[in-house]
Protein backbone atom coordinates (compact mmCIF):
# COMPACT_ATOMS: atom_id res chain seq x y z
CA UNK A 1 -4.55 -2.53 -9.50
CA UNK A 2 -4.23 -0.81 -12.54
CA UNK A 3 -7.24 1.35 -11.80
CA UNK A 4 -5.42 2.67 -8.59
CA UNK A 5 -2.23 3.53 -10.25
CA UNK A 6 -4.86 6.00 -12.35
CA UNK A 7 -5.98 6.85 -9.41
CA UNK A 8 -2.43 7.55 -7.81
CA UNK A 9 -1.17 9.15 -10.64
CA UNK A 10 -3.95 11.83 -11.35
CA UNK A 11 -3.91 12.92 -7.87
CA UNK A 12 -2.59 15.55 -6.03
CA UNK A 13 0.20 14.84 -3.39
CA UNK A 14 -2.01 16.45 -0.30
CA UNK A 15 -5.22 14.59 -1.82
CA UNK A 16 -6.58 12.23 1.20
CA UNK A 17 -7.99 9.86 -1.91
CA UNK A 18 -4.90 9.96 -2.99
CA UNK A 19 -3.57 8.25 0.49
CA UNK A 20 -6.79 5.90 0.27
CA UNK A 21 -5.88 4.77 -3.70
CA UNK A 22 -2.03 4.03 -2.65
CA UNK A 23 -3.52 1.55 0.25
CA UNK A 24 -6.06 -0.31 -2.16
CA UNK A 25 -3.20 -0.54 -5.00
CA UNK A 26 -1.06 -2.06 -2.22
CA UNK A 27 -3.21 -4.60 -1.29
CA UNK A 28 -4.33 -5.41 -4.70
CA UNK A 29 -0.39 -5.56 -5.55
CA UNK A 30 -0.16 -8.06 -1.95
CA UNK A 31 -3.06 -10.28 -3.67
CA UNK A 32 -1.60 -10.49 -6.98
CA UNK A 33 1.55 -11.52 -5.57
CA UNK A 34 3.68 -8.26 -5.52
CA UNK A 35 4.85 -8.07 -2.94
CA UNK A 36 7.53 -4.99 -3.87
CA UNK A 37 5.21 -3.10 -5.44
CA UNK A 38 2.67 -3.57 -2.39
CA UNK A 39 5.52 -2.42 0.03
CA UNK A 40 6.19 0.45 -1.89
CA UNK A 41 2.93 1.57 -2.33
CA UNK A 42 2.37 1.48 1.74
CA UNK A 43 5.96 3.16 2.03
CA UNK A 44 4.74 6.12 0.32
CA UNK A 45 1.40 6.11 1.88
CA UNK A 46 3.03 6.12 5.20
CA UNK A 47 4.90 8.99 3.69
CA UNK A 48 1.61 11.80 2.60
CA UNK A 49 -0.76 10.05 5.96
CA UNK A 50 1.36 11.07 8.45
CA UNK A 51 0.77 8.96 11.97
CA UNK A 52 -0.22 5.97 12.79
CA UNK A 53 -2.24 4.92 9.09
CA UNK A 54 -3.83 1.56 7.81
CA UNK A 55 -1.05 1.35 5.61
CA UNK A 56 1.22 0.57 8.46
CA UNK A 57 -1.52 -2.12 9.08
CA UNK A 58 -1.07 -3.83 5.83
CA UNK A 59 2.48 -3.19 5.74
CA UNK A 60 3.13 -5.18 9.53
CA UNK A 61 0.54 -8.00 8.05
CA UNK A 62 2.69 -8.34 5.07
CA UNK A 63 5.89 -8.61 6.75
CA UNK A 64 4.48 -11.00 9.11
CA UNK A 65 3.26 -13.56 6.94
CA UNK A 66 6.65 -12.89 4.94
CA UNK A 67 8.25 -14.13 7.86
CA UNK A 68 6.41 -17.16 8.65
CA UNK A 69 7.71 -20.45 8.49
CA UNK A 70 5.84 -22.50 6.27
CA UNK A 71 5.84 -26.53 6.18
């Protein structure tokens, strides 16, 4: 995750690696067990991709299993 947030960071805003770093830090975030940080990340890749992205892929995923009734 932490190589991402480089990655993030160092980028410009218009930078479509930029867009792919912020999805790979989100689900790295998602697998560590960050779930904030995860959303966030896919918030603001939703934000710079513009349209119908991965991140909004991940992000439905996420708040689908959040939802789930476990027992």
């Amino acid at each position: 995750a932490r190589r991402y947030e480089v990655l993030v960071r160092g980028a410009a805003a218009d930078d479509p690696l930029r867009n792919d770093a912020l999805y790979w830090l989100a689900r790295a975030r998602w697998i560590e067990g960050d779930v904030n940080a995860a959303r966030q990340a896919l918030r603001e890749g939703v934000r710079t991709g513009g349209g119908r992205t991965p991140h909004l892929d991940l992000l439905d995923e996420i708040e689908i299993e959040a939802g789930a009734v476990r027992t």
